[in-house]
Every structure is written in structure tokens, then in C-alpha cells.
C-alpha atoms as a PDB file:
ATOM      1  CA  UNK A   1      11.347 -98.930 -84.507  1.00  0.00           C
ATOM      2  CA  UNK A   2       8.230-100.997 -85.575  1.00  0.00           C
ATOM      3  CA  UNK A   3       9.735-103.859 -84.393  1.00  0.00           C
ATOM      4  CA  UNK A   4       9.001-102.683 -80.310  1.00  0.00           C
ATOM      5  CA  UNK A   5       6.419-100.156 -81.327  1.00  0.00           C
ATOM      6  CA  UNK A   6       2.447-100.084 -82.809  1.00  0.00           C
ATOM      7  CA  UNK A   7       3.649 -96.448 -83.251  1.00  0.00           C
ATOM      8  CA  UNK A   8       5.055 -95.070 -86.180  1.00  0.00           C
ATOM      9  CA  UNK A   9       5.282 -91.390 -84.830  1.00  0.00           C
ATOM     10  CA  UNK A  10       7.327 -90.031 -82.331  1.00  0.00           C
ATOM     11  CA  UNK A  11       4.080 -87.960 -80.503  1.00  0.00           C
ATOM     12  CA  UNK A  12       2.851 -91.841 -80.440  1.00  0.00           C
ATOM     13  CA  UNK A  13       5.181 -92.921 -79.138  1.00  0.00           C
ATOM     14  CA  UNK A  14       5.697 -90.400 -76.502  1.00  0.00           C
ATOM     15  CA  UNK A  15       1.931 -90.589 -75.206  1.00  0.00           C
ATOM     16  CA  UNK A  16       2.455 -94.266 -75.215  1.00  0.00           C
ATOM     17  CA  UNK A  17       5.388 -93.476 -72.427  1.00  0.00           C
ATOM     18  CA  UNK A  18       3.644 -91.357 -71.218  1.00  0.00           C
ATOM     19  CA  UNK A  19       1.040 -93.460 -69.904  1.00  0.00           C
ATOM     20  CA  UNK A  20       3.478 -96.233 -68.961  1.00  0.00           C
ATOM     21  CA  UNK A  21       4.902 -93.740 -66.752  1.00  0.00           C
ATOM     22  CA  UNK A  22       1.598 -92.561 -65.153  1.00  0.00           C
ATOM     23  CA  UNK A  23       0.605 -96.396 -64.797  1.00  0.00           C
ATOM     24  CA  UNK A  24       3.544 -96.888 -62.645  1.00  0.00           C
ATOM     25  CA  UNK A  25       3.264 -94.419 -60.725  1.00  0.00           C
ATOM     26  CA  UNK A  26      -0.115 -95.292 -59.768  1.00  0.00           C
ATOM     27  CA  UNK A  27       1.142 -98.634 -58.523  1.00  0.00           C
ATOM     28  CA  UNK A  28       3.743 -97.216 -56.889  1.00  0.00           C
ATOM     29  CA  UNK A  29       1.100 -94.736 -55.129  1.00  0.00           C
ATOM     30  CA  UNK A  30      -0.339 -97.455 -53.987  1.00  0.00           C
ATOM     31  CA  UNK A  31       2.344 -99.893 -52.624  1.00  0.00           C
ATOM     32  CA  UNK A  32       3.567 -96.911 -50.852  1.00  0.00           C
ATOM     33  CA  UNK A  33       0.290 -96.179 -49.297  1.00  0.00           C
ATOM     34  CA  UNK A  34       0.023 -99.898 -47.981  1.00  0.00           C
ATOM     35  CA  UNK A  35       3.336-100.177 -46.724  1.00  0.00           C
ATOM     36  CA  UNK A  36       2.327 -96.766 -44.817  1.00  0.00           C
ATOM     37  CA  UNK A  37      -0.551 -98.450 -43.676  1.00  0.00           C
ATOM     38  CA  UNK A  38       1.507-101.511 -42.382  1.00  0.00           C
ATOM     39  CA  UNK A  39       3.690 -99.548 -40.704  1.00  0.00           C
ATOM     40  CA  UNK A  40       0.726 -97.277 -38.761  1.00  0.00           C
ATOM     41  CA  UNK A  41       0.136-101.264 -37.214  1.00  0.00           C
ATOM     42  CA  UNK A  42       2.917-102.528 -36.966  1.00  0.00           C
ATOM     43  CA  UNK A  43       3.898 -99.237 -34.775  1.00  0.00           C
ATOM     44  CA  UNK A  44       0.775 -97.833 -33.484  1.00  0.00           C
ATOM     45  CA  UNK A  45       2.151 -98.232 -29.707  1.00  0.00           C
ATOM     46  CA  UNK A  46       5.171 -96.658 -30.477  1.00  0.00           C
ATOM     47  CA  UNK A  47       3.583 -93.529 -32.791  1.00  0.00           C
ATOM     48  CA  UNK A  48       0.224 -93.369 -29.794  1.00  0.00           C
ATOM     49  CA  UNK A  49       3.141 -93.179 -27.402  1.00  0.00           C
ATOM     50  CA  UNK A  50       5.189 -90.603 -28.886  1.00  0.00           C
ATOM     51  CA  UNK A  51       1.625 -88.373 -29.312  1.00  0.00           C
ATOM     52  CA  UNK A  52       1.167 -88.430 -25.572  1.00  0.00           C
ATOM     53  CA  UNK A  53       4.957 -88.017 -24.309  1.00  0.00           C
ATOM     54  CA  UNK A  54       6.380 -86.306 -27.463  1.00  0.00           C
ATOM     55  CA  UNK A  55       6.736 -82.435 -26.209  1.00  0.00           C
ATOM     56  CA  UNK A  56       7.486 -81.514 -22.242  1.00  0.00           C
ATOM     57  CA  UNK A  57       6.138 -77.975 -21.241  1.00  0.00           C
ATOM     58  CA  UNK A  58       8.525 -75.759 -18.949  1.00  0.00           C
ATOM     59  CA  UNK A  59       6.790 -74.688 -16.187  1.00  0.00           C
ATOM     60  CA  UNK A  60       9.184 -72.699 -15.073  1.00  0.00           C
ATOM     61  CA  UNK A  61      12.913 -71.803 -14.913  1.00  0.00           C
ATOM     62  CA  UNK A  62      15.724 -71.603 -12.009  1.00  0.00           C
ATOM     63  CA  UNK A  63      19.204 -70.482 -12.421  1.00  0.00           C
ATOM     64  CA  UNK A  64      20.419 -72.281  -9.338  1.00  0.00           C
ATOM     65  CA  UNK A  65      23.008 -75.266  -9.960  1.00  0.00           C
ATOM     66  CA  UNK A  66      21.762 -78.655  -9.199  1.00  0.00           C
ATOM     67  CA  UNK A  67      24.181 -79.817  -6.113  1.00  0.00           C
ATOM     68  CA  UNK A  68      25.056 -83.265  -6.932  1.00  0.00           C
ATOM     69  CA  UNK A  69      27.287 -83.498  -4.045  1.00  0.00           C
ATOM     70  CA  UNK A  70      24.729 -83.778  -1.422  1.00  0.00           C
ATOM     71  CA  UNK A  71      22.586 -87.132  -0.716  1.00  0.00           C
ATOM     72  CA  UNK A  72      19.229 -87.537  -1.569  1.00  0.00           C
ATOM     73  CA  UNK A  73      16.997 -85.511   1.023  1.00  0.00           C
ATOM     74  CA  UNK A  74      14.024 -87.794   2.406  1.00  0.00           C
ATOM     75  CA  UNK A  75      11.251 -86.876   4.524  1.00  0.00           C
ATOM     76  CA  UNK A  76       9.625 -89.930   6.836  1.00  0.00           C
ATOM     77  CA  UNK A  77       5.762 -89.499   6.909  1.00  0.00           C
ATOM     78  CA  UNK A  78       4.423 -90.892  10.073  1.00  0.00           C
ATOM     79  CA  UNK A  79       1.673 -93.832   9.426  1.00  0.00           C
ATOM     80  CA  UNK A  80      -1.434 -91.193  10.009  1.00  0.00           C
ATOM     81  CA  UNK A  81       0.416 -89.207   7.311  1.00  0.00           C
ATOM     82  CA  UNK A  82       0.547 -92.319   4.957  1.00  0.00           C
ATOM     83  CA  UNK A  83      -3.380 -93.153   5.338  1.00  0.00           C
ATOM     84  CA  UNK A  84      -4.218 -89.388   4.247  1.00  0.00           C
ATOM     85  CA  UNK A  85      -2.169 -89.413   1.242  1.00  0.00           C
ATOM     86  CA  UNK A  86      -2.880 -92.255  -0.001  1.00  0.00           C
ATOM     87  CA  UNK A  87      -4.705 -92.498  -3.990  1.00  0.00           C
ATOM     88  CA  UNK A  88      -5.545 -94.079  -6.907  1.00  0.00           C
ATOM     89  CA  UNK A  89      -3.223 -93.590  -9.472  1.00  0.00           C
ATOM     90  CA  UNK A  90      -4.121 -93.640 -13.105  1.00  0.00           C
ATOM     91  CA  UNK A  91      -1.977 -95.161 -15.426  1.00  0.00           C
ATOM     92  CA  UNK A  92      -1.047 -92.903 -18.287  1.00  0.00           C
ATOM     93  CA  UNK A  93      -0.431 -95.918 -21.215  1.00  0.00           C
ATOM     94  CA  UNK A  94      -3.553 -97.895 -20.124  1.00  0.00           C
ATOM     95  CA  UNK A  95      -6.806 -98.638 -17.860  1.00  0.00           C
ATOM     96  CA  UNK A  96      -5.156 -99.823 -15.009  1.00  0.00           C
ATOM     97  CA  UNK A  97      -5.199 -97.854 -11.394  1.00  0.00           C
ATOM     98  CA  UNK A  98      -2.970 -98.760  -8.738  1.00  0.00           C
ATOM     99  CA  UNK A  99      -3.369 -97.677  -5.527  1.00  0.00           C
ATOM    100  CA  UNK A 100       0.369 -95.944  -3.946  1.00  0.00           C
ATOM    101  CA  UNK A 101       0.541 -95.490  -0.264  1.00  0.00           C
ATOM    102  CA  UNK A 102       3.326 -92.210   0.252  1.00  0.00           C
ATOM    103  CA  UNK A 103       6.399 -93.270   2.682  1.00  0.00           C
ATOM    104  CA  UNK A 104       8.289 -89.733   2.824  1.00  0.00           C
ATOM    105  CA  UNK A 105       8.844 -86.858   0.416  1.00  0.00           C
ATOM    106  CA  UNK A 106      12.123 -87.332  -1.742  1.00  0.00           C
ATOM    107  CA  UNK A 107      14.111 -85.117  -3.851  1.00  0.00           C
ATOM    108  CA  UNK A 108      17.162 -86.776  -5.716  1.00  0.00           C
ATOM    109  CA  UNK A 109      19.704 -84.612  -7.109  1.00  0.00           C
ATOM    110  CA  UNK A 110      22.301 -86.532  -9.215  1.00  0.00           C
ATOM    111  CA  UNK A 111      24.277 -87.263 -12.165  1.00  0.00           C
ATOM    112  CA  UNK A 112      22.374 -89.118 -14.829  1.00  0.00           C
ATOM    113  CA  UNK A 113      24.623 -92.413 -15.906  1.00  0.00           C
ATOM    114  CA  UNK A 114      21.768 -94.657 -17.006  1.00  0.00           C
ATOM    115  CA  UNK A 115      18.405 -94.442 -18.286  1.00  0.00           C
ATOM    116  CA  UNK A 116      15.405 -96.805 -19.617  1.00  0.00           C
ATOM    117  CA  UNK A 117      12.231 -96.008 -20.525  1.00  0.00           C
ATOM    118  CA  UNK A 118      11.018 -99.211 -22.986  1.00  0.00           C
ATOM    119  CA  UNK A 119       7.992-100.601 -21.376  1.00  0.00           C
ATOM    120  CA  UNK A 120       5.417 -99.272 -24.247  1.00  0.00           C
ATOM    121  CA  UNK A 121       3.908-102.769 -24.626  1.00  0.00           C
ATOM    122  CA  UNK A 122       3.852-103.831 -21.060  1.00  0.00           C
ATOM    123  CA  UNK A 123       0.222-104.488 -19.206  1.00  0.00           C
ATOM    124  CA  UNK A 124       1.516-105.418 -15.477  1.00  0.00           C
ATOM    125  CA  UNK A 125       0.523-103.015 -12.722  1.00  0.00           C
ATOM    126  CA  UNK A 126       3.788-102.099 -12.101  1.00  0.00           C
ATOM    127  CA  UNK A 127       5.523-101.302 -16.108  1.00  0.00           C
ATOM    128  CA  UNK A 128       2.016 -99.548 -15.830  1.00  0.00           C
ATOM    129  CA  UNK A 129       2.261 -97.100 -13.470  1.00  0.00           C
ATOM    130  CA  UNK A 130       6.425 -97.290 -13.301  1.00  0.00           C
ATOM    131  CA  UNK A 131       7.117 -95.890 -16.964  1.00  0.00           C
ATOM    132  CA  UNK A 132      10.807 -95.045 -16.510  1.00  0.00           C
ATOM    133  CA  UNK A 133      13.765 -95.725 -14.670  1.00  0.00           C
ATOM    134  CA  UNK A 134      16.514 -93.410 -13.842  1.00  0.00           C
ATOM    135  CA  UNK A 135      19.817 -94.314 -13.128  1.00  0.00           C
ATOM    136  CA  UNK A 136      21.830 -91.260 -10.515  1.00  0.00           C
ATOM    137  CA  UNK A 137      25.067 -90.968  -8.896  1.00  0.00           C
ATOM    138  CA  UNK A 138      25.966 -87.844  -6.250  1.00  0.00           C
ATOM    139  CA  UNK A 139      28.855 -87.151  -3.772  1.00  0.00           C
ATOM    140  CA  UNK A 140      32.310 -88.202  -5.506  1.00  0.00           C
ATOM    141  CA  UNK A 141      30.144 -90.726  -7.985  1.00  0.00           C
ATOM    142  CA  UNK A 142      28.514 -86.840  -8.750  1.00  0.00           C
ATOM    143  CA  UNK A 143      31.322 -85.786 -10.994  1.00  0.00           C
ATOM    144  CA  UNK A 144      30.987 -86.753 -14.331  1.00  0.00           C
ATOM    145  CA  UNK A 145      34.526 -87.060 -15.511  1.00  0.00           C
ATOM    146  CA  UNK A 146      35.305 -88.985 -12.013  1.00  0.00           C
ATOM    147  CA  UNK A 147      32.216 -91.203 -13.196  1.00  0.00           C
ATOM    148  CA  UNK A 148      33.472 -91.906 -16.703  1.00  0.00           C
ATOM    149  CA  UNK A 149      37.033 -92.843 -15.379  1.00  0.00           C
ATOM    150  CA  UNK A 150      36.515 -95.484 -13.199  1.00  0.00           C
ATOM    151  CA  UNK A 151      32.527 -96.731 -13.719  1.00  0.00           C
ATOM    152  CA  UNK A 152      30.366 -98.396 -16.544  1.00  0.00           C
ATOM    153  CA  UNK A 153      26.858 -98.014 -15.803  1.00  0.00           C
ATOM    154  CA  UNK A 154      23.641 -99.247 -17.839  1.00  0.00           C
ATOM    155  CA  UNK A 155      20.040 -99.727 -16.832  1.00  0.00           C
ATOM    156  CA  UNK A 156      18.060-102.750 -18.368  1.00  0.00           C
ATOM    157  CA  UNK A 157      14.973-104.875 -18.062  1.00  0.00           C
ATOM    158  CA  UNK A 158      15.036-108.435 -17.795  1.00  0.00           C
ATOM    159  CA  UNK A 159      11.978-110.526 -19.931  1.00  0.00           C
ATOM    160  CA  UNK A 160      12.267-113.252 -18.162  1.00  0.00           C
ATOM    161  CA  UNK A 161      11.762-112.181 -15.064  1.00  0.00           C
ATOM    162  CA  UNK A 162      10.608-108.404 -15.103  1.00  0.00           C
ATOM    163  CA  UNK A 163      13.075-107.124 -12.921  1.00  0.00           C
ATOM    164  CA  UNK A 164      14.591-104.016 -13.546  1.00  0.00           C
ATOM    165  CA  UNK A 165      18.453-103.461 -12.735  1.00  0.00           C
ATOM    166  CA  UNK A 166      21.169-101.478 -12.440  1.00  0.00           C
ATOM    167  CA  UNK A 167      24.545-102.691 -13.882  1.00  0.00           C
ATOM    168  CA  UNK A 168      27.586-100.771 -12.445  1.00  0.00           C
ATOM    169  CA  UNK A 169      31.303-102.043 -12.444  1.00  0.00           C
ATOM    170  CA  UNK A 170      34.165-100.324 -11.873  1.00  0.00           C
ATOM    171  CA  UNK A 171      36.281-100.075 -15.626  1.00  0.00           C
ATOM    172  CA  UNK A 172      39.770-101.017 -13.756  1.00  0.00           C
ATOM    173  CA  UNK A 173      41.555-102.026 -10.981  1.00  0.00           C
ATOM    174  CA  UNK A 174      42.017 -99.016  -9.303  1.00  0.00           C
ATOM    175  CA  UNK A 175      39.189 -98.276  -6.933  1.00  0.00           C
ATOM    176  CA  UNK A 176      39.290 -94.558  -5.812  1.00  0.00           C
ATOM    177  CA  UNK A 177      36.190 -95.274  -3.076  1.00  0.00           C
ATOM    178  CA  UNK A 178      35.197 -98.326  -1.701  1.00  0.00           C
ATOM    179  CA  UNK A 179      32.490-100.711  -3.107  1.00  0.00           C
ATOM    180  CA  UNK A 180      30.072 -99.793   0.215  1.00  0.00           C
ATOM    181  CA  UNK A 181      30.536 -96.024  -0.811  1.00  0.00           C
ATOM    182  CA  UNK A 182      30.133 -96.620  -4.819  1.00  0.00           C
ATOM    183  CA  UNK A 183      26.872 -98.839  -3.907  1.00  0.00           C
ATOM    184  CA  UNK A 184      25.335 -95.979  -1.523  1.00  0.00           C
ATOM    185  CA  UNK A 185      25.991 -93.249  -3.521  1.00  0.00           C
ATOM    186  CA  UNK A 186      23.855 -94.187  -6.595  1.00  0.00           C
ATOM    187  CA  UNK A 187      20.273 -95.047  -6.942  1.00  0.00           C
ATOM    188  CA  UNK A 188      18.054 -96.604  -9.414  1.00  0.00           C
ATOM    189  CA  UNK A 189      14.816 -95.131  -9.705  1.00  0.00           C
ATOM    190  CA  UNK A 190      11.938 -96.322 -10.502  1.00  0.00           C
ATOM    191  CA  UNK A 191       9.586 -93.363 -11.776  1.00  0.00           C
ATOM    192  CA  UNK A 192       5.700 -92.974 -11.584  1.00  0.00           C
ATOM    193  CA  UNK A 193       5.065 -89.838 -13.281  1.00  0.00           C
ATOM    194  CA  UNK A 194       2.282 -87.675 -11.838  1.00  0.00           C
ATOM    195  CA  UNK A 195       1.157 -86.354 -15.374  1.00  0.00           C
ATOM    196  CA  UNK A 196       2.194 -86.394 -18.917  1.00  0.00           C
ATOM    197  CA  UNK A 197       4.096 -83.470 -18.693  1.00  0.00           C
ATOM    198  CA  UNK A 198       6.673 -85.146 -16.204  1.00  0.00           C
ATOM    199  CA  UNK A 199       6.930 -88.003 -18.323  1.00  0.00           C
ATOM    200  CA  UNK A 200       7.522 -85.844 -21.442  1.00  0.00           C
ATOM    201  CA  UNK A 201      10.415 -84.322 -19.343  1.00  0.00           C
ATOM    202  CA  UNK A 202      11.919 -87.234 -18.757  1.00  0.00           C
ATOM    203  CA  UNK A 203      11.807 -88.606 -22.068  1.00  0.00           C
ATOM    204  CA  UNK A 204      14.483 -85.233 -22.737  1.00  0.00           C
ATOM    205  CA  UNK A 205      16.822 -86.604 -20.213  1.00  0.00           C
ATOM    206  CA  UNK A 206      20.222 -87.013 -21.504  1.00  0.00           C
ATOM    207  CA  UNK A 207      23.215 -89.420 -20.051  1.00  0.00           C
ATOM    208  CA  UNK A 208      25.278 -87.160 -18.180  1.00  0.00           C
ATOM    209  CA  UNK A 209      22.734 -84.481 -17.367  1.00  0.00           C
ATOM    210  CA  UNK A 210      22.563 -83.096 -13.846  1.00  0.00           C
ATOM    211  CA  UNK A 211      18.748 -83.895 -12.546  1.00  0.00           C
ATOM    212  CA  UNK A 212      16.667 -83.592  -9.908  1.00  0.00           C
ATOM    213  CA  UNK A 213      13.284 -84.869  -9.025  1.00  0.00           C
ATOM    214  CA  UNK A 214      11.030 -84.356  -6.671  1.00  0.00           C
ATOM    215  CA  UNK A 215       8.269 -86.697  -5.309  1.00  0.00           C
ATOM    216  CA  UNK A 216       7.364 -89.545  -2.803  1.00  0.00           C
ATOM    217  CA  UNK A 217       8.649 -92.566  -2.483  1.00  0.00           C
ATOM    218  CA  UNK A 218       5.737 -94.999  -2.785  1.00  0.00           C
ATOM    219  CA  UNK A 219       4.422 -98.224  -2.013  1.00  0.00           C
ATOM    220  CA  UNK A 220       2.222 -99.775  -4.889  1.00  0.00           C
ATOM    221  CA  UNK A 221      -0.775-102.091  -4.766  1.00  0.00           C
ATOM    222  CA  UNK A 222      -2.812-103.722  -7.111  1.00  0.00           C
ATOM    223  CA  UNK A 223      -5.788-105.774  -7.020  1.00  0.00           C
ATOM    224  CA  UNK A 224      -6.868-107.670 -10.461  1.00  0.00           C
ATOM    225  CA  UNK A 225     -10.160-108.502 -11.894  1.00  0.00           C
ATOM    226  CA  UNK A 226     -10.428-111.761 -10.067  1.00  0.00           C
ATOM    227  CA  UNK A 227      -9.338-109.998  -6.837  1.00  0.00           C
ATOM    228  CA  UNK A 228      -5.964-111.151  -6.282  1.00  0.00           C
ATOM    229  CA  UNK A 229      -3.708-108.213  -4.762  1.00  0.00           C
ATOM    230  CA  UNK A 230      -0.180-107.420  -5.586  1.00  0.00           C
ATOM    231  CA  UNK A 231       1.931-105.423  -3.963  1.00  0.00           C
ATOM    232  CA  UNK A 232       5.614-103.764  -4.563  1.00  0.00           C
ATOM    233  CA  UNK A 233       7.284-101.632  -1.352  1.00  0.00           C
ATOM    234  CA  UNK A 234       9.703 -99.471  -2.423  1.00  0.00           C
ATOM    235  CA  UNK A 235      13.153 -98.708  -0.671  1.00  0.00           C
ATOM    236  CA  UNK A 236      13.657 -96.233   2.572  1.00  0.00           C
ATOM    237  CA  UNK A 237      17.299 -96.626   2.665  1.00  0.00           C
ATOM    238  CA  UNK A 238      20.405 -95.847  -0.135  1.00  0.00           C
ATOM    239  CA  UNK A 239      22.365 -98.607   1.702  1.00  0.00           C
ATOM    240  CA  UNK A 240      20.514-101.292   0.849  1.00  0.00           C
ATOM    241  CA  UNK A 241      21.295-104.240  -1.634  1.00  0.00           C
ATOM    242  CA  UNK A 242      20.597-107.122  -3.673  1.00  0.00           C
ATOM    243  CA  UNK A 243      17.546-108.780  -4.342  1.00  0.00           C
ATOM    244  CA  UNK A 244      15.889-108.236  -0.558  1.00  0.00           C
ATOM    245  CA  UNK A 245      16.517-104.774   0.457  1.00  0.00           C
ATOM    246  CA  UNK A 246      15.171-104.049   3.568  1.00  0.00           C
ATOM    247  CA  UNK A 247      11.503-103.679   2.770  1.00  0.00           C
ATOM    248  CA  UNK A 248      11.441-106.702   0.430  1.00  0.00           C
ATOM    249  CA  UNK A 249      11.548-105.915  -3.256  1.00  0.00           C
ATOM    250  CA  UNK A 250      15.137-105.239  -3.747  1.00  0.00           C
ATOM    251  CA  UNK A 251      16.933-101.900  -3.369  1.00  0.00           C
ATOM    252  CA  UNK A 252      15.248 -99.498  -5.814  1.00  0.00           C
ATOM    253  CA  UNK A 253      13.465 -97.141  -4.930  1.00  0.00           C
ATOM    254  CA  UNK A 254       9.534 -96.068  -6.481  1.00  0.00           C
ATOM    255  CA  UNK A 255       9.255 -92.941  -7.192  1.00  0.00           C
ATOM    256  CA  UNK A 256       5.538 -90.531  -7.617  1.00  0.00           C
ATOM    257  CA  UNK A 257       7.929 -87.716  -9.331  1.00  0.00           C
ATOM    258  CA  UNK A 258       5.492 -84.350  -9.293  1.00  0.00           C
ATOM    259  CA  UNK A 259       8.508 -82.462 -10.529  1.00  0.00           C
ATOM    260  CA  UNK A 260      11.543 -82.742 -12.398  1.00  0.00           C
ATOM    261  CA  UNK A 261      14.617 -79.805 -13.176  1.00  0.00           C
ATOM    262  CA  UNK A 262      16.859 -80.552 -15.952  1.00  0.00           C
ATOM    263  CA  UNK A 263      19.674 -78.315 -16.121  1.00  0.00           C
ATOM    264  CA  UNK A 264      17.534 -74.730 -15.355  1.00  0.00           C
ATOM    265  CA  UNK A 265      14.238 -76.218 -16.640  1.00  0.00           C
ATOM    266  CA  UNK A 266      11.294 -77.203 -14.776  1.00  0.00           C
ATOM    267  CA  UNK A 267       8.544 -79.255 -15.862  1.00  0.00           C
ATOM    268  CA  UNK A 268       5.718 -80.067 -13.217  1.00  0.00           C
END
């Protein structure tokens, strides 16, 4: 023993361990406090995010079945209409306001089969105001177990060019409904929610769920420091395709959701 120890008795010995042990666990206190720390940075958009959008508040409830059979209901509002409701929209990750000009009054009722909400970081106008994008089928497309037997769907953002798509194929060869019937009978939407509470809800949304929203669909304009003004029109139609729908900006339609029912739950 004296040949590791400056202690000859065992009480010596253990107070010597003793402190060893406390001394380590001091330092290792402290490393875990700094890696805490670096964390809190390296995440602070992610954890400020989650604070904001963590918990959705029912506002009420409503036993009736979403139909997700019928199309998309869409109300035209005449130009008049469009100049009274138009606002300023604040953005709810950032300073930016964007000013959206109401087209019609929408409600979607559908079968969830993508999703995509990752635009924490983002500073355009549009991942700005647009924090979420929902990906819905209805009529035949409606059914999930139809859905899941002949269609892959995902939703995804592309970096290099910002755009936001849609990717649906059928899984085989067989094609129960024809491509123009698949292509008009889902939608990918991109949501502006009116509050915190909507975006909350949405963050719940599950693949598969039955969901309906409720809003306008939206044009969006945006005028920079330096002036400059950018604009995004959003679609009128569910037949429109590709990369120049009819109003311009693709097929998607921009969505101001003021409500949104997920299964019997709604959040406004």
C-alpha cells in the first residue's frame, strides 16, 4: 500500500478518494454545463420555435366526420371584395410583414399524405409568412387504404431553388384512375397561419389524418428595404400543373388558414 499511497490508514485513504471523487465531479459539472450551453446555440431556433408552436389550444369540438369525398369548396371574391380585405400580415418567426390580397374563401377537406414544416431558419417573405405545407388527397385519392395501394407521396423543399413540391407516383403499373383525375384530386398547400394557435395545430398533424382547413386563398406581396416588390399569386384552380399554373407561380395553392379540424378538434 505505501507504494501508491502517502496514507497509511484506511480513513486516509478513504478521504483521499473521497475528494478525488468530488474533484471529478466538479469537472464533470462543468463540462456538462458547457456542452448545455453549446447546445442552447447551436439550437436556439429550433428550442425559440418549439416555445411558440409547442402546445395547440382546442377551441372547440365537432363530432361530424370530415367528408373527404367532396372537392375543395371555393368562394370567388369579386375585385371590390379583394381591395377591402386586404392586410398586413405579420410574420410569426420574424419582423417581416407581407401584404396578402384574399382571392375567395377555401375550405379543404382531405386525406393528409404529405407534410413539411422545416423552414425555421428561413428569412424570405414567403418561408416567412408560408410556415407549412400540407399535402391532401379527396374523392377516390380520399381513402386511405386506396391511397397507400397504388400512390407514394412526399412533400419537400428544394435549397437550390426554394421551390416547394409535391412528389406523387403511382407504386405500380396498375392505374385505377387516370393521371388527369390523380393530379386534380390532390393539392399542395401552402399554409399562412393566422395565429400561433393554428400553427401549433398543425404542427399535431399526422400522415394519414383526415383534415380540414379553412381560410383564403391569397396573393402575397412584399416590398424590401430598398423598395423592390415581390410578389407570389397563388392558384384558383385544382386542375392546374407544372411550373406555370394558370396565375403564374405553379399550381399550389397559398393558403391564410383561420381554422383547422383534426379529427373532432378545432383549433382557431
Amino acid at each position: 500500500m505505501n507504494q501508491y499511497f502517502s496514507y497509511t490508514t484506511t480513513p486516509q485513504i478513504d478521504a483521499r478518494l473521497y475528494r478525488d471523487i468530488l474533484d471529478n465531479e466538479d469537472k464533470i459539472i462543468k463540462i456538462c454545463i458547457i456542452v448545455f450551453f453549446i447546445l442552447i446555440f447551436l439550437f436556439r431556433g429550433w428550442i425559440d420555435y418549439w416555445l411558440k408552436f409547442g402546445i395547440a389550444i382546442p377551441t372547440k369540438f365537432d363530432n361530424t366526420p370530415i367528408n373527404t369525398n367532396i372537392d375543395p369548396i371555393q368562394k370567388n371574391y369579386t375585385i371590390e371584395e379583394q381591395k377591402n380585405k386586404t392586410f398586413i400580415y405579420k410574420s410569426l418567426i420574424n419582423d417581416k410583414q407581407i401584404k396578402l390580397i384574399p382571392q375567395a374563401h377555401y375550405k379543404l377537406s382531405g386525406l393528409t399524405v404529405a407534410y413539411n414544416y422545416n423552414f425555421v431558419f428561413k428569412q424570405s417573405f414567403f418561408d416567412s409568412a408560408a410556415l407549412y405545407d400540407l399535402g391532401s388527397s379527396w374523392g377516390k385519392l380520399g381513402d386511405r387504404n386506396f391511397y397507400d395501394s397504388y400512390f407514394s407521396s412526399y412533400s419537400a423543399k428544394t435549397e437550390i431553388t426554394g421551390s416547394r413540391v409535391l412528389w406523387t407516383e403511382f407504386k405500380t403499373r396498375q392505374r385505377p384512375v387516370t393521371i388527369e383525375y390523380a393530379t386534380s384530386h390532390w393539392a399542395h398547400s401552402h399554409i399562412i397561419p393566422a395565429n400561433r394557435n393554428i400553427m401549433a395545430a398543425l404542427l399535431k398533424i399526422k400522415k394519414w389524418d383526415n383534415v380540414q382547413i379553412e381560410g383564403e386563398l391569397v396573393d402575397m406581396e412584399y416590398t424590401n428595404p430598398r423598395g423592390k416588390i415581390f410578389e407570389y399569386y397563388t392558384s384558383m384552380s385544382r386542375t392546374d400543373t407544372g411550373s406555370s399554373g394558370d396565375r403564374g407561380n405553379g399550381s399550389c395553392e397559398l393558403v391564410y388558414v383561420t381554422s383547422v379540424k383534426i379529427g373532432n378538434v378545432i383549433y382557431q
